[in-house]
C-alpha atoms as a PDB file:
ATOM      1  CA  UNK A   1    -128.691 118.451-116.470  1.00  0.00           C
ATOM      2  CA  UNK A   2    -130.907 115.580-117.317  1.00  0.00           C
ATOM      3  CA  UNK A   3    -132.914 113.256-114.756  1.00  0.00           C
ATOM      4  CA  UNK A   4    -129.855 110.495-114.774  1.00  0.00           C
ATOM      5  CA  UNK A   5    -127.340 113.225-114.199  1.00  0.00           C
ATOM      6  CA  UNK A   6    -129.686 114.498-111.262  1.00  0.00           C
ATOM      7  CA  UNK A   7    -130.102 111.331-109.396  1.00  0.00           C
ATOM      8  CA  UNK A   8    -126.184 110.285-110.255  1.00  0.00           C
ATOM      9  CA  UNK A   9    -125.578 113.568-107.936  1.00  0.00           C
ATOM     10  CA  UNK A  10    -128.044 112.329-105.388  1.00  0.00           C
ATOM     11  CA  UNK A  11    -126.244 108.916-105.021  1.00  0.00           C
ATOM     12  CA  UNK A  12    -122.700 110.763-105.026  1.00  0.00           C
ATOM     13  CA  UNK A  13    -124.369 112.843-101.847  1.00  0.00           C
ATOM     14  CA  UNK A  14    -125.664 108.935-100.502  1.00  0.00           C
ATOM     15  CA  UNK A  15    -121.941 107.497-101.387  1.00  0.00           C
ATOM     16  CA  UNK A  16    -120.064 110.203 -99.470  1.00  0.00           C
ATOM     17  CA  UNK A  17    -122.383 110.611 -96.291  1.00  0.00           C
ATOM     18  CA  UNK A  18    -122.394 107.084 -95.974  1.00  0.00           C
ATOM     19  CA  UNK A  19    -118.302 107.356 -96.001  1.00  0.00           C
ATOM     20  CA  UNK A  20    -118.556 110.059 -93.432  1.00  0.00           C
ATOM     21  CA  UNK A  21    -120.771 107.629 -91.318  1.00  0.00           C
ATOM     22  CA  UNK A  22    -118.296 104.798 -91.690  1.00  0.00           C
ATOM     23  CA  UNK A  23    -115.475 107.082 -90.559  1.00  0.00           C
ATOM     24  CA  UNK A  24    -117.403 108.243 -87.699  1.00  0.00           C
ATOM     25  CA  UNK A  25    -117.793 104.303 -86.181  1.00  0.00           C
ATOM     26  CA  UNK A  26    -113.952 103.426 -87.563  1.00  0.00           C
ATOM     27  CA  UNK A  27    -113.007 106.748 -85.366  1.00  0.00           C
ATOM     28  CA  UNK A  28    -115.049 105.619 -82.372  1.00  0.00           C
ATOM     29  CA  UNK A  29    -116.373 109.326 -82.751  1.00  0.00           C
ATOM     30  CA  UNK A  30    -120.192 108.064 -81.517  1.00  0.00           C
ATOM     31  CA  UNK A  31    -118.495 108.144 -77.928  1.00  0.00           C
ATOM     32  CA  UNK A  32    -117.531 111.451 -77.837  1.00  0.00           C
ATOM     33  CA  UNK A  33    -119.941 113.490 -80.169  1.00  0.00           C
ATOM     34  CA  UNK A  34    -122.982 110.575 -80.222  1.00  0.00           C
ATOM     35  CA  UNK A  35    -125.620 113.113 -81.518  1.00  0.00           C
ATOM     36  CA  UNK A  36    -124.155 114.488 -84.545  1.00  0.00           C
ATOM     37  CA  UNK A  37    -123.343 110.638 -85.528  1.00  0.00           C
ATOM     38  CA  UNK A  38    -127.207 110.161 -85.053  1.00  0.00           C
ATOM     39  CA  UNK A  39    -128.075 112.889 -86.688  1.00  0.00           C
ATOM     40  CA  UNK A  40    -125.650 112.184 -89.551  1.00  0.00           C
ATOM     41  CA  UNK A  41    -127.513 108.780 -90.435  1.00  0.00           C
ATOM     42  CA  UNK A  42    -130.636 110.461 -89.648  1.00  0.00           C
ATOM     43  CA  UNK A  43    -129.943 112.762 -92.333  1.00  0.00           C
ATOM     44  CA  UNK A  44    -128.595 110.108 -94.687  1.00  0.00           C
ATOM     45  CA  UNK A  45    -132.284 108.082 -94.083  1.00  0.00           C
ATOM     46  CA  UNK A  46    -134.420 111.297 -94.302  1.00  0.00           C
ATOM     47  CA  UNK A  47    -133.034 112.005 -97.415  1.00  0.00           C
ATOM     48  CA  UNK A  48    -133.507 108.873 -99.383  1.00  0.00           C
ATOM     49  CA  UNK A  49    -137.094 108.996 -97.883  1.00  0.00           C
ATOM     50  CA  UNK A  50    -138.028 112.306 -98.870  1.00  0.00           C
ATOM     51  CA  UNK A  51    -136.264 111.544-102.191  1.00  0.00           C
ATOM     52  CA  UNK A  52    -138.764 108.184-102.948  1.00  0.00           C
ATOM     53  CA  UNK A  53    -141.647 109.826-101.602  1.00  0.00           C
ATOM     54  CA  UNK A  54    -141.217 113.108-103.966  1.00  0.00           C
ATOM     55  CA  UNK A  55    -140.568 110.639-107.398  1.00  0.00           C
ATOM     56  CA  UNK A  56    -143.151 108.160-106.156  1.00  0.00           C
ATOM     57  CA  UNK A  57    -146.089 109.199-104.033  1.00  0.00           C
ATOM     58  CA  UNK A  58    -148.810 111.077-105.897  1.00  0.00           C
ATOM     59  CA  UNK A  59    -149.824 112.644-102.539  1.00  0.00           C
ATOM     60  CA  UNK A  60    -149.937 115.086-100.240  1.00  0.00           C
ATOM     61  CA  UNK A  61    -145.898 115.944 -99.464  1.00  0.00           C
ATOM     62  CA  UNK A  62    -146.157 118.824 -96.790  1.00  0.00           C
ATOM     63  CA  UNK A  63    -146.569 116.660 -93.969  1.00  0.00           C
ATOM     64  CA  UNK A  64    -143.286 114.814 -94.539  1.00  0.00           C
ATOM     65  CA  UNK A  65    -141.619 117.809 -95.489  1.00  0.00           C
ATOM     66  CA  UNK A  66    -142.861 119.203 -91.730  1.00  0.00           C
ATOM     67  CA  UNK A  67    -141.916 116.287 -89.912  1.00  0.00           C
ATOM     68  CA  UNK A  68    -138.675 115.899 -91.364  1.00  0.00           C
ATOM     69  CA  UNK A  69    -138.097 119.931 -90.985  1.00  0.00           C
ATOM     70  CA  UNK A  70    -139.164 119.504 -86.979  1.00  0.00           C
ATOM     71  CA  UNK A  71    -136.491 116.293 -86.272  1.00  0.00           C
ATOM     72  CA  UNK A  72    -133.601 117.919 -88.090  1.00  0.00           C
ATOM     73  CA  UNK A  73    -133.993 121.243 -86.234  1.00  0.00           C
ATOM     74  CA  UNK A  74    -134.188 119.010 -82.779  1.00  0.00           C
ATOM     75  CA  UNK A  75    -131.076 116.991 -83.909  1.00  0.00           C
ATOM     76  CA  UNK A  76    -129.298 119.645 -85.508  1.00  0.00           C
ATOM     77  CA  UNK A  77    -129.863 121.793 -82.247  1.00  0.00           C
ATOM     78  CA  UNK A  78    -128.591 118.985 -80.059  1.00  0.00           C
ATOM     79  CA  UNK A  79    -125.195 119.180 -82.339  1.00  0.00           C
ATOM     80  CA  UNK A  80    -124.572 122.658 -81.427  1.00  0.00           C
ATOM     81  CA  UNK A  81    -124.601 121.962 -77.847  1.00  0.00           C
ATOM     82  CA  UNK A  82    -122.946 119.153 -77.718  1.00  0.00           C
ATOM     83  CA  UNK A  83    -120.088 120.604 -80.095  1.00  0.00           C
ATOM     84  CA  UNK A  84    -120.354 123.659 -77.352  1.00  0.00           C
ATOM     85  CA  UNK A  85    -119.984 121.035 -74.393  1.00  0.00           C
ATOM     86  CA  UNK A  86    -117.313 119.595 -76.418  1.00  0.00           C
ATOM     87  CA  UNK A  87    -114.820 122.385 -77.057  1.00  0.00           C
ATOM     88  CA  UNK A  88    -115.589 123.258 -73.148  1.00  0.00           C
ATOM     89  CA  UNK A  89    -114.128 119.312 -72.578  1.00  0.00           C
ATOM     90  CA  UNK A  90    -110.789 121.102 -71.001  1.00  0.00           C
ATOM     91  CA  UNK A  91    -112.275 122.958 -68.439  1.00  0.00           C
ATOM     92  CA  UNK A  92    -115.609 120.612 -67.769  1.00  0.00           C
ATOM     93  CA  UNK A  93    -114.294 119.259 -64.619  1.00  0.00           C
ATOM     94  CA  UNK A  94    -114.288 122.560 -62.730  1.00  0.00           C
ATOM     95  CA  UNK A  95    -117.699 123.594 -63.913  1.00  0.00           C
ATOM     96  CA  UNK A  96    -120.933 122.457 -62.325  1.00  0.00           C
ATOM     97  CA  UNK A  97    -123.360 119.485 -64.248  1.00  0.00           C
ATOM     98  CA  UNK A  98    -125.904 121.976 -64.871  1.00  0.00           C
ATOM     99  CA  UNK A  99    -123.598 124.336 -66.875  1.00  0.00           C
ATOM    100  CA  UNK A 100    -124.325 122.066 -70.010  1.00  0.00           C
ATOM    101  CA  UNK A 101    -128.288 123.346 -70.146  1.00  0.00           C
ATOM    102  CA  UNK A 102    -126.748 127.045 -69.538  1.00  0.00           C
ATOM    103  CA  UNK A 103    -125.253 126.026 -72.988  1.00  0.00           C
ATOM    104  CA  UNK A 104    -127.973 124.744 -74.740  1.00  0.00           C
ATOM    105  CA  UNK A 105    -130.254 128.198 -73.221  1.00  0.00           C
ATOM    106  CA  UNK A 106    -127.530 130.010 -74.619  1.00  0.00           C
ATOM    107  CA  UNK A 107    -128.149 128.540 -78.034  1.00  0.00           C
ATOM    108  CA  UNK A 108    -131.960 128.406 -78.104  1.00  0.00           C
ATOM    109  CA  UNK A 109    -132.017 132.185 -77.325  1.00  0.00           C
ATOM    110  CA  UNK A 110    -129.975 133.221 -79.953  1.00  0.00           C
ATOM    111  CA  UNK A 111    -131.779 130.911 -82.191  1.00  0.00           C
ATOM    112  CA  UNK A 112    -135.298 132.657 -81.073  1.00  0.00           C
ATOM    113  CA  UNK A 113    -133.732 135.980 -81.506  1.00  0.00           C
ATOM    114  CA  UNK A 114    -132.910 134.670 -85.369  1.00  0.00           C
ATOM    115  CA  UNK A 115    -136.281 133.873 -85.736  1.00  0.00           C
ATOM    116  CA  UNK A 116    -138.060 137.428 -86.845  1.00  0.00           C
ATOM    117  CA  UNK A 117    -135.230 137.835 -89.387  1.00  0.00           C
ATOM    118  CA  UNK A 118    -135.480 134.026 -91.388  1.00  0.00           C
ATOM    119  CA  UNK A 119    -138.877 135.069 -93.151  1.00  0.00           C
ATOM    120  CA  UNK A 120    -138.715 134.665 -96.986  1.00  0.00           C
ATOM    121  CA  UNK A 121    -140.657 137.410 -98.272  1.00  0.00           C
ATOM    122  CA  UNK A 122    -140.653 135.646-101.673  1.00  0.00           C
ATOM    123  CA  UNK A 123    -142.548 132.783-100.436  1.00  0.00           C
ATOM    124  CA  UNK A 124    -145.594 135.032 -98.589  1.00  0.00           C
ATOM    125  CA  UNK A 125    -148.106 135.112-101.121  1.00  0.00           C
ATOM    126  CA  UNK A 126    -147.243 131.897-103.336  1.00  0.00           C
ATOM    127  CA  UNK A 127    -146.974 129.358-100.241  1.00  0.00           C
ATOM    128  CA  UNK A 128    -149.038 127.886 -97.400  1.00  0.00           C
ATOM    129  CA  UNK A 129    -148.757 128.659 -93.876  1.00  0.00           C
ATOM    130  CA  UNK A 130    -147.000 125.038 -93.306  1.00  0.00           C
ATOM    131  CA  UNK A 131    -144.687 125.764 -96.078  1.00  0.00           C
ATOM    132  CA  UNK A 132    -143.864 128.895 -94.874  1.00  0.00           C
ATOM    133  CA  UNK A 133    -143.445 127.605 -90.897  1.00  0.00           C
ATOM    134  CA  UNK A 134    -140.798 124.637 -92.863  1.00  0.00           C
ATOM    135  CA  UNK A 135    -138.982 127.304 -94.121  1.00  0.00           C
ATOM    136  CA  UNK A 136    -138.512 129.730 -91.432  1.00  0.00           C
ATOM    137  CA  UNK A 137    -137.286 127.173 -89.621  1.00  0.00           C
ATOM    138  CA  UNK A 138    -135.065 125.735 -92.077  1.00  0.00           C
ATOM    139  CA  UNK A 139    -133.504 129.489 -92.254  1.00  0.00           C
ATOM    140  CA  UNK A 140    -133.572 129.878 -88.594  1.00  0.00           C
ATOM    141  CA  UNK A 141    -131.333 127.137 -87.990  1.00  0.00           C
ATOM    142  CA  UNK A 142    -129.154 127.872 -91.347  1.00  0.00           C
ATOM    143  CA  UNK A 143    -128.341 130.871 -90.076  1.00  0.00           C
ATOM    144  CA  UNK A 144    -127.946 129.263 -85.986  1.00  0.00           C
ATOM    145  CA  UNK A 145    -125.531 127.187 -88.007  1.00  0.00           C
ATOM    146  CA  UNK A 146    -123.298 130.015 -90.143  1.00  0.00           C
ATOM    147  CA  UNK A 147    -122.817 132.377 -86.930  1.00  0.00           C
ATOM    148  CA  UNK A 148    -122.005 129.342 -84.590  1.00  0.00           C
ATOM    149  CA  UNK A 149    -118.932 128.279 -87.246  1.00  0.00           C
ATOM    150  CA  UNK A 150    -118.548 132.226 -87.124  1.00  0.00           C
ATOM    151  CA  UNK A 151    -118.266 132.572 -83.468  1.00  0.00           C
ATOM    152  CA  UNK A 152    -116.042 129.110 -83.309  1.00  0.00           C
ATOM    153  CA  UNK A 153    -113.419 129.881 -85.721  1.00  0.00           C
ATOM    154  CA  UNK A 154    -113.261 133.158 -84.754  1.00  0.00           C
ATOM    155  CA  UNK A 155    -112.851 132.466 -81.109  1.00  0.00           C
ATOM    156  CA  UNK A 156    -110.292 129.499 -81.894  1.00  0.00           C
ATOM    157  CA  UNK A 157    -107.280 131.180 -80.577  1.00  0.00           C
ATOM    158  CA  UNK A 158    -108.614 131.875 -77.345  1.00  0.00           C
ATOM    159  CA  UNK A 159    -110.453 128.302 -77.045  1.00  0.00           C
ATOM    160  CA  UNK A 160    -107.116 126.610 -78.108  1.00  0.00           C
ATOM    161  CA  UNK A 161    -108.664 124.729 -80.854  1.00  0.00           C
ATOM    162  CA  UNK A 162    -107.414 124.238 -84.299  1.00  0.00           C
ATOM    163  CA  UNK A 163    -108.515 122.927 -87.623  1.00  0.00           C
ATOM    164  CA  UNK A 164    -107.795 119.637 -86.744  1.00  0.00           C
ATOM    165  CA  UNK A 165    -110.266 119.684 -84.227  1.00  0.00           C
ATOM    166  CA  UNK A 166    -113.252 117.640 -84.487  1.00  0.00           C
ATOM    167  CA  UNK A 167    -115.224 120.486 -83.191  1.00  0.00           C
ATOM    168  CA  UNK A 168    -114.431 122.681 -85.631  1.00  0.00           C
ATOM    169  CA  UNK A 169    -114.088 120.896 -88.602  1.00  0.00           C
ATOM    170  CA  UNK A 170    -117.269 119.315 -88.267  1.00  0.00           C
ATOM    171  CA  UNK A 171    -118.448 123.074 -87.292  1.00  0.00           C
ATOM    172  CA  UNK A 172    -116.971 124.001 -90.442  1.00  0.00           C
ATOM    173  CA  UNK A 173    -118.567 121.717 -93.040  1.00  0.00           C
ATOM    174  CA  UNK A 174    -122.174 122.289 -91.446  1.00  0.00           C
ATOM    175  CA  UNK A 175    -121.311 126.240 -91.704  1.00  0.00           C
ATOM    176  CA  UNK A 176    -120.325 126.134 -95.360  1.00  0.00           C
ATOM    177  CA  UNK A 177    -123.170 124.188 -96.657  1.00  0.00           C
ATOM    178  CA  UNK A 178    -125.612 126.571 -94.409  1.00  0.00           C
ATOM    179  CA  UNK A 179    -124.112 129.420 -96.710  1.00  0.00           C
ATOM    180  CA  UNK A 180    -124.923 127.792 -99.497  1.00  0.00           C
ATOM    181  CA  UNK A 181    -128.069 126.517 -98.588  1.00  0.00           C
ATOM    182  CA  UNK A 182    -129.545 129.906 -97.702  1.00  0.00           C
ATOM    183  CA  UNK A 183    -127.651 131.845-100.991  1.00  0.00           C
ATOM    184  CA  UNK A 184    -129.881 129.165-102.267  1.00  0.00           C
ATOM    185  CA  UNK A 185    -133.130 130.025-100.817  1.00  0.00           C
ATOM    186  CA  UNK A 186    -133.176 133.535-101.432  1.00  0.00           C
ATOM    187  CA  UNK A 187    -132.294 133.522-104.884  1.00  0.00           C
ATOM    188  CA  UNK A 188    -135.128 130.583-105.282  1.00  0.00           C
ATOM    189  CA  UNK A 189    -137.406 133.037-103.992  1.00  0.00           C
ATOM    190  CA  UNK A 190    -136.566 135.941-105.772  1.00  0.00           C
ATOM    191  CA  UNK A 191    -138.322 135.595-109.224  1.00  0.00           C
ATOM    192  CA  UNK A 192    -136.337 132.192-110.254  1.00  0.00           C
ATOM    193  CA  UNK A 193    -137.697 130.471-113.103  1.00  0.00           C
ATOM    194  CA  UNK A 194    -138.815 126.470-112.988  1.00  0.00           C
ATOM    195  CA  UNK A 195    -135.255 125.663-114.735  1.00  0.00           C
ATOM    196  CA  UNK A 196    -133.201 127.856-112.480  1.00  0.00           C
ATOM    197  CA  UNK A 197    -134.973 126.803-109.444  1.00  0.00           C
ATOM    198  CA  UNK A 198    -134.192 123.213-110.406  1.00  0.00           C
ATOM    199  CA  UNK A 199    -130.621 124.105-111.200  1.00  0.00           C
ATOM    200  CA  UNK A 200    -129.999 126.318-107.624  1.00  0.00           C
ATOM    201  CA  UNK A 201    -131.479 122.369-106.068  1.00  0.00           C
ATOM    202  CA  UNK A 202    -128.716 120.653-107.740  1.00  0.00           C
ATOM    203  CA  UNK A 203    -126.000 123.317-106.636  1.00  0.00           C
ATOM    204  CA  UNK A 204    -127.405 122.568-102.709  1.00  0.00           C
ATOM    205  CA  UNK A 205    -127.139 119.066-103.194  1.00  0.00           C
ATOM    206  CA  UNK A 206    -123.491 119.572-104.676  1.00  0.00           C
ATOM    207  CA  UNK A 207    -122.742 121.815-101.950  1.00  0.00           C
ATOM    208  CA  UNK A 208    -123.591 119.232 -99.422  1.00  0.00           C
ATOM    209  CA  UNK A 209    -122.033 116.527-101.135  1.00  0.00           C
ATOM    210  CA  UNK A 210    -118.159 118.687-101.274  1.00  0.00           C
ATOM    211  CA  UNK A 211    -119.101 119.192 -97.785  1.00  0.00           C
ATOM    212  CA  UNK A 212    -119.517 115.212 -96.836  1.00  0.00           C
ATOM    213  CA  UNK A 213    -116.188 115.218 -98.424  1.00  0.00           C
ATOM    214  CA  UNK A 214    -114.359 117.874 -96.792  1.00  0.00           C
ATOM    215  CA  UNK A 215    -115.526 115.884 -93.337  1.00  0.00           C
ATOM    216  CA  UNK A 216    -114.185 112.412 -95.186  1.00  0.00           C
ATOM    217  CA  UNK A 217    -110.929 114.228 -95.420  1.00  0.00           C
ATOM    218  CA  UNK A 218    -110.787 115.974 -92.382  1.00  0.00           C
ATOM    219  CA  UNK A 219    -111.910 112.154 -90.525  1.00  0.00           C
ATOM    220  CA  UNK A 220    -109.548 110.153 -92.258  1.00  0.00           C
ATOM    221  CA  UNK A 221    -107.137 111.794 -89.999  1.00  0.00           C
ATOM    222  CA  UNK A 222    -105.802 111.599 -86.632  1.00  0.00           C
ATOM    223  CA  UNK A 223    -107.611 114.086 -84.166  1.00  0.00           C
ATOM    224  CA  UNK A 224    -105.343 116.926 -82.813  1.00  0.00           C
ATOM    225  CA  UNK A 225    -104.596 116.111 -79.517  1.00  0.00           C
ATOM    226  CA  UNK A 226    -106.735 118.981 -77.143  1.00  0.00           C
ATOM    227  CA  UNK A 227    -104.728 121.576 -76.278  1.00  0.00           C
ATOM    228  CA  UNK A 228    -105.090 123.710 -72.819  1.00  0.00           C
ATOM    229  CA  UNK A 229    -107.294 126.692 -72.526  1.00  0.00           C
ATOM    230  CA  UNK A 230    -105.241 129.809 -72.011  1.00  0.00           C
ATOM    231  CA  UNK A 231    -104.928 130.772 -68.247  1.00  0.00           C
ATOM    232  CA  UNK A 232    -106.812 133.876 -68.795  1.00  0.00           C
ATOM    233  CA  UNK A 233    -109.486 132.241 -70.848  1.00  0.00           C
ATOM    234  CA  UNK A 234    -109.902 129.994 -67.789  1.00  0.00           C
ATOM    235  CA  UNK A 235    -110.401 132.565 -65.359  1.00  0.00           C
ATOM    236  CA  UNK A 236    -112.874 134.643 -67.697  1.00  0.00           C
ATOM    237  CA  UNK A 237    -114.844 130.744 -67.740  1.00  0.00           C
ATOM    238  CA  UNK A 238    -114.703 129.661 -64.580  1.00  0.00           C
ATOM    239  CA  UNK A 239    -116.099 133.093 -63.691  1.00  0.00           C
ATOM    240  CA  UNK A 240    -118.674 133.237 -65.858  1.00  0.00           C
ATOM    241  CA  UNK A 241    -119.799 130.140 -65.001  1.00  0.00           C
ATOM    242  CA  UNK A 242    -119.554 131.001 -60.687  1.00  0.00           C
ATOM    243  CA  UNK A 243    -121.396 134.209 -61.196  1.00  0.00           C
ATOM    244  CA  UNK A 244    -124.268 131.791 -62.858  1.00  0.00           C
ATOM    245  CA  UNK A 245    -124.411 129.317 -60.789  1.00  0.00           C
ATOM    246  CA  UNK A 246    -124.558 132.682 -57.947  1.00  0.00           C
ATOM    247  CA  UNK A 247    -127.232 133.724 -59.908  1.00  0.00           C
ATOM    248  CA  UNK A 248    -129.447 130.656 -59.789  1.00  0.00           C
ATOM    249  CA  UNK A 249    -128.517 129.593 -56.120  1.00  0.00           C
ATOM    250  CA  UNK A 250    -130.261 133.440 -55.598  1.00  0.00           C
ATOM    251  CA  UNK A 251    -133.068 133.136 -57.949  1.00  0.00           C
ATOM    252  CA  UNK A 252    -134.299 129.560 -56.150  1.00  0.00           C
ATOM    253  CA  UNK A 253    -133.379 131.380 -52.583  1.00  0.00           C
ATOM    254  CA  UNK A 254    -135.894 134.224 -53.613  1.00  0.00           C
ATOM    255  CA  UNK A 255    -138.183 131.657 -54.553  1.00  0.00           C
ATOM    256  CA  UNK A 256    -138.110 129.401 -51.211  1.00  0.00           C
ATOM    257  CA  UNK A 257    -138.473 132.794 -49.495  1.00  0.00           C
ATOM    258  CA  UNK A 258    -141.446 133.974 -51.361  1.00  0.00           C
ATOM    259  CA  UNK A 259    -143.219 130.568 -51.131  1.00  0.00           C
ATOM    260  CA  UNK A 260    -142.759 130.375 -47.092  1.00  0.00           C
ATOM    261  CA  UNK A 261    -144.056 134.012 -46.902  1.00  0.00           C
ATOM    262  CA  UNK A 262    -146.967 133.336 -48.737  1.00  0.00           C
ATOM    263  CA  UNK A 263    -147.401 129.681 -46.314  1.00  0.00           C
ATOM    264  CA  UNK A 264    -147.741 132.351 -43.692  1.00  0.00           C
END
């Protein structure tokens, strides 16, 4: 695949996130899941930037590369919780405000408990230590991304949600292309040549772009009208969610008492 080919498969990524955006606004979707709109033209502007800079600018790239790798994290974090908070939308009225930052805890800890494991070996002795930070990260949250679709679709009987859920088709396409874009990374670092690192680039950025369609598809259609949780599933919630908010009304009783003992 020659240079023309290459960037004709950059603007067919462009041309379908830029359909996915459009859908997004036609659906009025920025009022109920406003970050992952943001980050979806984030993603569509960070990528023709990083694309200019790498054909164009002579300079050094790792800073962009970092800064770029530390706002899609943030944004693609904030899309996890708020598709969490989203599929919870049933039962939100009978939970406390406070239960949405249990969520996002939830997320960040199994995200830091990812972390250890998202090394490339590959890259330790051929890459510097900002390199290597980028592309833990970029792992970390691959993999954040694969077990949350895992845990979502797998769970969808008892959440009473469907494929034509937002939630989960949206959960889907950012799980698929985090398969492929860490089957990519490994085998990049794993003794690929200049030519077959090039090539395993191109399959990514095909990989996202059938993605971008698969949520054009999924958009263009009417969203599933939200089904009921399961009585038992709202029991097992609501009780989770009492026995937390026990646990904090405790913790900041302990607290008061400890402080007035010590005033003493």
């Amino acid at each position: 695949m020659n240079i023309n080919a290459e960037n004709a498969l950059f603007v067919l990524l462009l041309l379908a996130q830029t359909t996915v955006i459009g859908l997004l606004f036609y659906r009025r979707m920025w009022q109920t899941l406003p970050v992952f709109c943001v980050y979806c033209i984030w993603d569509v502007t960070s990528n023709v930037g990083v694309f200019l800079i790498s054909r164009y600018y002579t300079g050094e790239f790792l800073p962009v590369l970092f800064a770029q790798t530390m706002i899609d994290a943030a944004l693609l974090l904030g899309v996890l919780v708020e598709l969490a908070w989203s599929v919870l939308r049933p039962l939100r009225g009978s939970l406390p405000r406070s239960s949405v930052w249990l969520v996002g805890i939830l997320i960040l800890v199994a995200g830091a408990a990812i972390w250890p494991f998202a090394a490339l070996p590959g890259l330790a002795h051929s890459a510097s230590k900002e390199l290597l930070l980028c592309a833990q990260i970029q792992q970390t949250m691959s993999i954040l991304r694969i077990l949350f679709f895992l845990v979502l679709a797998g769970a969808s009987q008892l959440l009473s949600i469907g494929w034509r859920d937002r939630e989960l088709q949206i959960a889907t396409g950012l799980g698929v292309f985090s398969i492929i874009a860490l089957t990519v990374a490994v085998l990049q670092t794993h003794g690929a040549t200049v030519s077959q690192f090039k090539i395993l680039y191109r399959v990514e950025v095909a990989g996202y772009a059938c993605c971008s369609l698969y949520w054009i598809f999924s958009f263009a259609q009417k969203v599933a009208e939200r089904r009921e949780f399961t009585p038992q599933m709202r029991s097992f919630l609501l009780a989770a969610a009492g026995a937390t908010r026990t646990t904090r009304i405790a913790m900041t009783e302990s607290r008061k008492d400890k402080s007035e003992r010590d005033d003493r």
